[in-house]
C-alpha atoms as a PDB file:
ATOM      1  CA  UNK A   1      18.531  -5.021  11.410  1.00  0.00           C
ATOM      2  CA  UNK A   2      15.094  -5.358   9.888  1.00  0.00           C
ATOM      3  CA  UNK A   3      12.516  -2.775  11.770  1.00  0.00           C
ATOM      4  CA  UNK A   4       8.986  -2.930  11.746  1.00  0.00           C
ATOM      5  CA  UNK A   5       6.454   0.151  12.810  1.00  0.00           C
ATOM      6  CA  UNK A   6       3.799  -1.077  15.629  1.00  0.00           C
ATOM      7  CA  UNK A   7       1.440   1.203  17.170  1.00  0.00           C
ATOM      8  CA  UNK A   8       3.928   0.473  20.075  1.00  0.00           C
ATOM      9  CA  UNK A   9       6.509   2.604  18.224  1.00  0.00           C
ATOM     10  CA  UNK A  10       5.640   6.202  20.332  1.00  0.00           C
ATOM     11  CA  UNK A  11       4.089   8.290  17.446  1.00  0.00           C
ATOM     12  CA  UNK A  12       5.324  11.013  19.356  1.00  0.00           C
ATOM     13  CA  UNK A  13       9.029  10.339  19.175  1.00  0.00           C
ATOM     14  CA  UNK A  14       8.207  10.109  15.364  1.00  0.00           C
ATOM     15  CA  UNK A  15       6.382  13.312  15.231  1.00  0.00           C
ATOM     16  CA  UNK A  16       9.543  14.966  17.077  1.00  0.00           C
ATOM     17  CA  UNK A  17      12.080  14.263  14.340  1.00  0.00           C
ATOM     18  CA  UNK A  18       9.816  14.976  11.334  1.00  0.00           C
ATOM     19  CA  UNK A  19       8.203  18.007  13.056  1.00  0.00           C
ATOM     20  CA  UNK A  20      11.775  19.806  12.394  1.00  0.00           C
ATOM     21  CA  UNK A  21      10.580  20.236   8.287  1.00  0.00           C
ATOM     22  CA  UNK A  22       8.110  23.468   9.618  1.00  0.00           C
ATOM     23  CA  UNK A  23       5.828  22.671   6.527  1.00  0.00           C
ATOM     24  CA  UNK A  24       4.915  19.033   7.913  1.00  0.00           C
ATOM     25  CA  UNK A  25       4.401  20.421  11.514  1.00  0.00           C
ATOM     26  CA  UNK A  26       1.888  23.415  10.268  1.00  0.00           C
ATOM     27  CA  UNK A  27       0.158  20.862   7.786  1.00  0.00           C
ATOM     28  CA  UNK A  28       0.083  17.598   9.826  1.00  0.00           C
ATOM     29  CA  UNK A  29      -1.109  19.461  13.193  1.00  0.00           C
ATOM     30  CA  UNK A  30      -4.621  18.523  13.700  1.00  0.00           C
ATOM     31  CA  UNK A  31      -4.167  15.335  11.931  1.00  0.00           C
ATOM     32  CA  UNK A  32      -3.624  11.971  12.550  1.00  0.00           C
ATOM     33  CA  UNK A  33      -1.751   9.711  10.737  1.00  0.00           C
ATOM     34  CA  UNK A  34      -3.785   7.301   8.056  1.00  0.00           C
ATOM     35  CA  UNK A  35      -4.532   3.940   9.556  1.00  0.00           C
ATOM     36  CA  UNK A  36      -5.760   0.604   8.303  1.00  0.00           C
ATOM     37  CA  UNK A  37      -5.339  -2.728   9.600  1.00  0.00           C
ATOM     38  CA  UNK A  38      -3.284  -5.577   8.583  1.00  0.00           C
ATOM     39  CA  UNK A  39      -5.179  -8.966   7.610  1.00  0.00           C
ATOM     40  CA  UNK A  40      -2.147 -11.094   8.696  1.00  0.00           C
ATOM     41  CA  UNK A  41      -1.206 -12.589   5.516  1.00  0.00           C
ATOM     42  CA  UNK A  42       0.619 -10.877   2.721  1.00  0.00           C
ATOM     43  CA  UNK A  43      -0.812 -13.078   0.221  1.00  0.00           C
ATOM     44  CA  UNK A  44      -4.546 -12.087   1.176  1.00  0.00           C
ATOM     45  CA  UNK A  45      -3.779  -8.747   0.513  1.00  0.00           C
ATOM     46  CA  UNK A  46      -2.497  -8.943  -2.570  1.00  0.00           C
ATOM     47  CA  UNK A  47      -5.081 -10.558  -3.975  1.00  0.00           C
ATOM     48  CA  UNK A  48      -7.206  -7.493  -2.321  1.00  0.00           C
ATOM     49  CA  UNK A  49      -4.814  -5.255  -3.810  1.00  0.00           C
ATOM     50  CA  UNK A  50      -5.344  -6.705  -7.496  1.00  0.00           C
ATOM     51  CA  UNK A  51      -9.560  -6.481  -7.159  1.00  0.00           C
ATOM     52  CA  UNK A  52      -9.344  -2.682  -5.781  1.00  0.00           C
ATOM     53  CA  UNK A  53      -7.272  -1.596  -8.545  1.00  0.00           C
ATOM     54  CA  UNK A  54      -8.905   0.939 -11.395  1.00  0.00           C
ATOM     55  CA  UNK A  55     -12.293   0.490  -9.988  1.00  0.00           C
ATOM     56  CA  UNK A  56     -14.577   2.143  -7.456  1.00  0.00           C
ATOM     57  CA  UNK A  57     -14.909   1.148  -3.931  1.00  0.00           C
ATOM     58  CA  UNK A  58     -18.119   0.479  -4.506  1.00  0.00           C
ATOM     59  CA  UNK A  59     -18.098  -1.667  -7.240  1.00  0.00           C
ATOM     60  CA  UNK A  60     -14.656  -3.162  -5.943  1.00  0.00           C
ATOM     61  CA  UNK A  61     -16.473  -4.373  -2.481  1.00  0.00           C
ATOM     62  CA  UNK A  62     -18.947  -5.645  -4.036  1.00  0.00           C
ATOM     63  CA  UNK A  63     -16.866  -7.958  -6.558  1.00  0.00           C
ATOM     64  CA  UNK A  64     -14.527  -8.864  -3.025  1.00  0.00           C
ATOM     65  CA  UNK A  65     -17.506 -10.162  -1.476  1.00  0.00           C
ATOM     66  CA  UNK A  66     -18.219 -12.145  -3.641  1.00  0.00           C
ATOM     67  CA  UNK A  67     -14.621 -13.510  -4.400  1.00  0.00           C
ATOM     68  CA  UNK A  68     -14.614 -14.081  -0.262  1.00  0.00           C
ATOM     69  CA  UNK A  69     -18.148 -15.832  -0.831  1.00  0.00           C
ATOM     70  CA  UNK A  70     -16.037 -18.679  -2.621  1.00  0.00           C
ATOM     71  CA  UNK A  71     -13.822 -19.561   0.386  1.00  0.00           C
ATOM     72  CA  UNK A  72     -15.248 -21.203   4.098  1.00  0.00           C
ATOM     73  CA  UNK A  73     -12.381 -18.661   5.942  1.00  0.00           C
ATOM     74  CA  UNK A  74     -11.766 -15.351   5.321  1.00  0.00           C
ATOM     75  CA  UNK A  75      -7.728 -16.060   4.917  1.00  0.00           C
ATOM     76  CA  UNK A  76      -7.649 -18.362   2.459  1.00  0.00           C
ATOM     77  CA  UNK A  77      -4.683 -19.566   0.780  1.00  0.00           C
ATOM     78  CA  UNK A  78      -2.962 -20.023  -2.697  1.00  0.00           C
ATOM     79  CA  UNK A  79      -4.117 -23.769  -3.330  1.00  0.00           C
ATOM     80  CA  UNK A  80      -8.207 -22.762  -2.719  1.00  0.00           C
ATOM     81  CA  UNK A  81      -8.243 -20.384  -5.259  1.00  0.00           C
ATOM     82  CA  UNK A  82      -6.286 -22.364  -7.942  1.00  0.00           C
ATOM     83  CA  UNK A  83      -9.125 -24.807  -7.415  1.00  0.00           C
ATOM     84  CA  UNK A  84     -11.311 -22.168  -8.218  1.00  0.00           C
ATOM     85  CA  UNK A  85     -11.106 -22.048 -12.120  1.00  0.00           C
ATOM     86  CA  UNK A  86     -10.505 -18.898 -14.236  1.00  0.00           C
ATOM     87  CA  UNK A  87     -14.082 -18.831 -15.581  1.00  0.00           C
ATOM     88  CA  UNK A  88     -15.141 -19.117 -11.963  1.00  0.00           C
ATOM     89  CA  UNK A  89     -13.395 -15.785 -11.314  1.00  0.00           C
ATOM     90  CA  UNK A  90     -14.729 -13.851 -13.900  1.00  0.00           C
ATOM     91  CA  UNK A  91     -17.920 -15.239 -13.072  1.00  0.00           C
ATOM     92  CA  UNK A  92     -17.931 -12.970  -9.778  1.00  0.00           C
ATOM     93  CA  UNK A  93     -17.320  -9.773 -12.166  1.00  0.00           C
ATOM     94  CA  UNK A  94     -13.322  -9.633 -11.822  1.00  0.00           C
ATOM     95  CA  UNK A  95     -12.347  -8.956 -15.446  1.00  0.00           C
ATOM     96  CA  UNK A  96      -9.672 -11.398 -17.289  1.00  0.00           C
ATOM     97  CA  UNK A  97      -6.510  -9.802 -17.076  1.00  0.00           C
ATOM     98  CA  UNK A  98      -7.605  -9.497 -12.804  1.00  0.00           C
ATOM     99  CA  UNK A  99      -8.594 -13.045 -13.086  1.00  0.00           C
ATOM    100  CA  UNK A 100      -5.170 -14.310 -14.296  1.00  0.00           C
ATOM    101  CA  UNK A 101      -3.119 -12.099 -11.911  1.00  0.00           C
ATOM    102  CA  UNK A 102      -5.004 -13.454  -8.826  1.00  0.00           C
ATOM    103  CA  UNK A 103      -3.620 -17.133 -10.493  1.00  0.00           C
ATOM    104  CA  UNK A 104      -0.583 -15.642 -11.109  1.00  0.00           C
ATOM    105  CA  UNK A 105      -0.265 -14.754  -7.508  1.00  0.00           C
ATOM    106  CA  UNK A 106      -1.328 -17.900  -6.327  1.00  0.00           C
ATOM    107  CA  UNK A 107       1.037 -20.095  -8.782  1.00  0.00           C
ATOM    108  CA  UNK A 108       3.667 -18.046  -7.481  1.00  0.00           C
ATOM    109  CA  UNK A 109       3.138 -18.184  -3.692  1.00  0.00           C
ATOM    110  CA  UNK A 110       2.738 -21.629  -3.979  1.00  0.00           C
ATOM    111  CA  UNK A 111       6.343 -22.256  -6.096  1.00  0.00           C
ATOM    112  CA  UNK A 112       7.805 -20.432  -3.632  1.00  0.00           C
ATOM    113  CA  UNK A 113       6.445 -21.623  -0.393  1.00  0.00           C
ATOM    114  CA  UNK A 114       5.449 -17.972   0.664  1.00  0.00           C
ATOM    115  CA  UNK A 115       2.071 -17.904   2.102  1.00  0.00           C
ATOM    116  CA  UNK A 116       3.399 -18.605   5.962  1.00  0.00           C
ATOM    117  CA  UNK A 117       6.919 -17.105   5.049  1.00  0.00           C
ATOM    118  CA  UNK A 118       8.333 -14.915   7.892  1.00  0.00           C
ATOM    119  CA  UNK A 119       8.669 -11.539   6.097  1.00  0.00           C
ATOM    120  CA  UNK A 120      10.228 -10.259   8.715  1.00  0.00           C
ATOM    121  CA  UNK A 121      13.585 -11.778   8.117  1.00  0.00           C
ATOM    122  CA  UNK A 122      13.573  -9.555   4.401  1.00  0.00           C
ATOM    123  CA  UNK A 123      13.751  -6.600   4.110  1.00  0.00           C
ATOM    124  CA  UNK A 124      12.022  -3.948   2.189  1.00  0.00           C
ATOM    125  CA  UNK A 125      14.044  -4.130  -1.135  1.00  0.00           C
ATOM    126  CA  UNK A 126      14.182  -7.956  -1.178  1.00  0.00           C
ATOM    127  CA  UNK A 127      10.457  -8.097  -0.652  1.00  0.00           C
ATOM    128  CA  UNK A 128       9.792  -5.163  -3.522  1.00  0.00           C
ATOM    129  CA  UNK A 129      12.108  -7.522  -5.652  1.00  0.00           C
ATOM    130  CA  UNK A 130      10.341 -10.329  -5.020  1.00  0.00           C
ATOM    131  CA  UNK A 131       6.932  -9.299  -5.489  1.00  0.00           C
ATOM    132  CA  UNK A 132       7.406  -7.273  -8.358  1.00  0.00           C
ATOM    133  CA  UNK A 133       8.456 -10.855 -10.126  1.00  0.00           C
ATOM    134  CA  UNK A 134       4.874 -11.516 -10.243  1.00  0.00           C
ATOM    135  CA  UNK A 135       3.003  -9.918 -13.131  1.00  0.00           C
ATOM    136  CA  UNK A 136       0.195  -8.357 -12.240  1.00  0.00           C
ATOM    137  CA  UNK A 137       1.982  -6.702  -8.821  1.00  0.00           C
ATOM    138  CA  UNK A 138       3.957  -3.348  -9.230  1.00  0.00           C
ATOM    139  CA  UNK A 139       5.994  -1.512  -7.218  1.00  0.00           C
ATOM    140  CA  UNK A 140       3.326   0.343  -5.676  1.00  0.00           C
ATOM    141  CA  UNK A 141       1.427  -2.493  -4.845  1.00  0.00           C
ATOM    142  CA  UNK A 142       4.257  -3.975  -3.303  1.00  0.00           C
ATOM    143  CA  UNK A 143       5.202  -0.801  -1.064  1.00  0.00           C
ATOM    144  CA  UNK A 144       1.403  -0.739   0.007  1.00  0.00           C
ATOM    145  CA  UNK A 145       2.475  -4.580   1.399  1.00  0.00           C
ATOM    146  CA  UNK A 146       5.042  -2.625   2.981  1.00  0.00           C
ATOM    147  CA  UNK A 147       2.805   0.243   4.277  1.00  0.00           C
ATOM    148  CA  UNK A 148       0.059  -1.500   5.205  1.00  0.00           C
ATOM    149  CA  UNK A 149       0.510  -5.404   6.434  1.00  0.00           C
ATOM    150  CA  UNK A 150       4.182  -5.332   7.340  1.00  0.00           C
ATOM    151  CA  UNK A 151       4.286  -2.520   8.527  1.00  0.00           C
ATOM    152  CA  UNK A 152       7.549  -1.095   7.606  1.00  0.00           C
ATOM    153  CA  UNK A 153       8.723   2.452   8.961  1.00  0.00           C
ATOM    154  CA  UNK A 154      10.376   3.749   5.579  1.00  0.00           C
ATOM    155  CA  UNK A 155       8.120   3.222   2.890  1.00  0.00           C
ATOM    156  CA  UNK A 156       7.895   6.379   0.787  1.00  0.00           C
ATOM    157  CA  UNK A 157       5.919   5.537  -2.247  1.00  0.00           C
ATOM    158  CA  UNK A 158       6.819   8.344  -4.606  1.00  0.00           C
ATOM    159  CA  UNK A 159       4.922   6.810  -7.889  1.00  0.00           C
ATOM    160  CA  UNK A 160       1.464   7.507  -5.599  1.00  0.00           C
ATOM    161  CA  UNK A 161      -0.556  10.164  -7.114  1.00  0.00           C
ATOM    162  CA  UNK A 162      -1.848  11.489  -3.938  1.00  0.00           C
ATOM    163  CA  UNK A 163       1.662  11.770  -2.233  1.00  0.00           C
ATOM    164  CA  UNK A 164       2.819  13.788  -5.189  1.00  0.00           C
ATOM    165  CA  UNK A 165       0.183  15.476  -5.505  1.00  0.00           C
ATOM    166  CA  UNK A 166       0.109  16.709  -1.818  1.00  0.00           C
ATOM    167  CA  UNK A 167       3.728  17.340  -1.745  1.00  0.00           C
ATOM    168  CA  UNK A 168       3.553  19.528  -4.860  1.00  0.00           C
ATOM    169  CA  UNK A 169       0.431  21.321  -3.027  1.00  0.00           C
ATOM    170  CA  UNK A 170       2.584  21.796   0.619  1.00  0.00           C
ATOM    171  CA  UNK A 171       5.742  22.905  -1.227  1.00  0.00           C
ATOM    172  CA  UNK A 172       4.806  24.975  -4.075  1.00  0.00           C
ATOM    173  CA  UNK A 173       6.826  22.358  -6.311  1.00  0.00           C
ATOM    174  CA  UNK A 174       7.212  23.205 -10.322  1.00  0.00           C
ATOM    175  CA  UNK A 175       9.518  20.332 -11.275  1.00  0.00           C
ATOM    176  CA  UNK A 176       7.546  17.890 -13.501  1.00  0.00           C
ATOM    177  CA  UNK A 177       7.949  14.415 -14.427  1.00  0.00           C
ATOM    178  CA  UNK A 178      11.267  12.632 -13.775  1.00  0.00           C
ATOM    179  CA  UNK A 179      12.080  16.065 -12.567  1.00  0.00           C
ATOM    180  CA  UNK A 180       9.830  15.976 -10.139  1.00  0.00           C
ATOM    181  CA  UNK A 181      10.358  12.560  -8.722  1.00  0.00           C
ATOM    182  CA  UNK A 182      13.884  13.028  -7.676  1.00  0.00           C
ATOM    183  CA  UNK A 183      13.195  16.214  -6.280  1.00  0.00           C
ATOM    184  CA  UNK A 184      10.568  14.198  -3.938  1.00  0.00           C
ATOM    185  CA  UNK A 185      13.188  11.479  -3.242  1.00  0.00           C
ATOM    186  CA  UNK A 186      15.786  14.226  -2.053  1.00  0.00           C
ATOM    187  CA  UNK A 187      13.217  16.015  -0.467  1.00  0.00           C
ATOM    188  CA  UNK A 188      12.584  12.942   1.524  1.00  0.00           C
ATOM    189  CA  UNK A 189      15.756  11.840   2.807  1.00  0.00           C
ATOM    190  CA  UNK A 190      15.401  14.231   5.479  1.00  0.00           C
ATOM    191  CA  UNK A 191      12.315  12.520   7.004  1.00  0.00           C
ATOM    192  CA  UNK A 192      14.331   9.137   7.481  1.00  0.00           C
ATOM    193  CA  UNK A 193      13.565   6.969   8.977  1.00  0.00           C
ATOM    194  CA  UNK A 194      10.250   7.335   9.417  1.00  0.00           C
ATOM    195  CA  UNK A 195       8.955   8.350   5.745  1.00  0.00           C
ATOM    196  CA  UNK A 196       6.254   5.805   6.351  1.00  0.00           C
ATOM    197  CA  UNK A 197       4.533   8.288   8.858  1.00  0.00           C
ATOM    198  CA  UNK A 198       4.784  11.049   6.691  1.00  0.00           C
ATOM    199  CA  UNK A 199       3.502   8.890   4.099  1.00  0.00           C
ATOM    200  CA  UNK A 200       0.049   8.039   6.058  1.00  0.00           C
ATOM    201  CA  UNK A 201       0.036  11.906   7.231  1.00  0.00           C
ATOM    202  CA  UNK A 202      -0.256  12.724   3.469  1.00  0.00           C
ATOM    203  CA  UNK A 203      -3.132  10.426   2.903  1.00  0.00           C
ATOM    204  CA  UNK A 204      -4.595  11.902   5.558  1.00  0.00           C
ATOM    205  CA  UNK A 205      -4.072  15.514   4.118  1.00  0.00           C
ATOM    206  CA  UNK A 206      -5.211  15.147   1.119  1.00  0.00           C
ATOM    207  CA  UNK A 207      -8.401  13.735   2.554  1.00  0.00           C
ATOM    208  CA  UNK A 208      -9.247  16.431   4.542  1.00  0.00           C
ATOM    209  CA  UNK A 209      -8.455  18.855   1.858  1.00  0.00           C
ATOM    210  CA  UNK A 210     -10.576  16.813  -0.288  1.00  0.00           C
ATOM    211  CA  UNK A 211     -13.257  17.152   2.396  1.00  0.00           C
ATOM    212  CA  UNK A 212     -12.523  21.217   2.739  1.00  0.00           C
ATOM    213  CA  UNK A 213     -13.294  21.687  -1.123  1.00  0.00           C
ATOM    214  CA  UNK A 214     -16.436  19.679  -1.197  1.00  0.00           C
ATOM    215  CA  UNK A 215     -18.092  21.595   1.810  1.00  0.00           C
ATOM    216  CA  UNK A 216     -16.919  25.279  -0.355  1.00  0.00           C
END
């Protein structure tokens, strides 16, 4: 069975079981869990994915406006932006390796008829497989698909920075490298099946740590 997290999944039942590690319970108290709506179409979202990447917010909203400028509805699918041609794209500032992957995206949802395909009949390592087939989407991106617009309960993106980072922080971890990543991965098999909460608690963490060491 394929699950899906929904705000209608109790966050306190989820709370109960990974409240048992004490360090999450002390850290994760007055917090709540990272939040950020879906679009409703993985494809969208990718595309999103691909413009935010290595850039700031700032510049990176700017540069999505106007890529959303070139389309009448704000879901717009693979065919519109092949019509759109590649000089087009970098026209609106993305640069031309970000250019070709939105094409690459949109070449490949279209071979494989997946812009209205039910994701909910994959599951997560079918979906990371098939994604990751695209150049231009990584694992990451794919698990933020995952996170994010599919909303998958066990999604525990150990290649982000800001988990590992956080984790190292909370734990006092001194394993480095490849090292370090399967210590995470071990470390998380206690917080199935719901690593996707602690995932979004992190985020949130390392926000408001963030936020601690600016006011200082």
């Amino acid at each position: 069975m394929i699950h899906i997290m929904s705000d209608s999944i109790d966050l306190k039942d989820r709370k109960k079981h990974l409240f048992k590690d004490k360090i999450l319970k002390k850290a994760f108290k007055n917090l709540e869990p990272l939040y950020l709506p879906p679009s409703g179409n993985v494809y969208n979202e990718l595309i999103k994915a691909i413009v935010y990447q290595q850039i700031s917010y700032k510049a990176a909203d700017a540069i999505f406006g106007r890529l959303s400028s070139l389309f009448q509805d704000k879901l717009y699918e693979p065919q519109e932006m092949l019509e759109h041609t590649h000089d087009t794209l970098r026209s609106i500032g993305l640069s031309n390796q970000k250019a070709t992957y939105c094409r690459n995206i949109s070449e490949y949802f279209l071979a494989h008829a997946l812009y209205d395909c039910d994701w909910s009949k994959r599951d997560d390592k079918s979906i990371i497989k098939l994604l990751t087939e695209i150049k231009g989407v990584g694992q990451w991106t794919a698990e933020m698909m995952l996170l994010f617009e599919l909303k998958r309960p066990d999604v525990f993106p150990v290649g982000d920075l800001a988990i590992r980072q956080a984790l190292i922080s909370l734990y006092g971890l001194t394993a480095e490298k490849k090292a370090l990543i399967k210590e995470l991965n071990q470390m998380s098999e206690k917080w199935k099946p719901y690593r996707s909460t602690v995932t979004l608690y992190l985020w949130s963490w390392k926000r408001a740590q963030e936020l601690i060491k600016k006011a200082t």
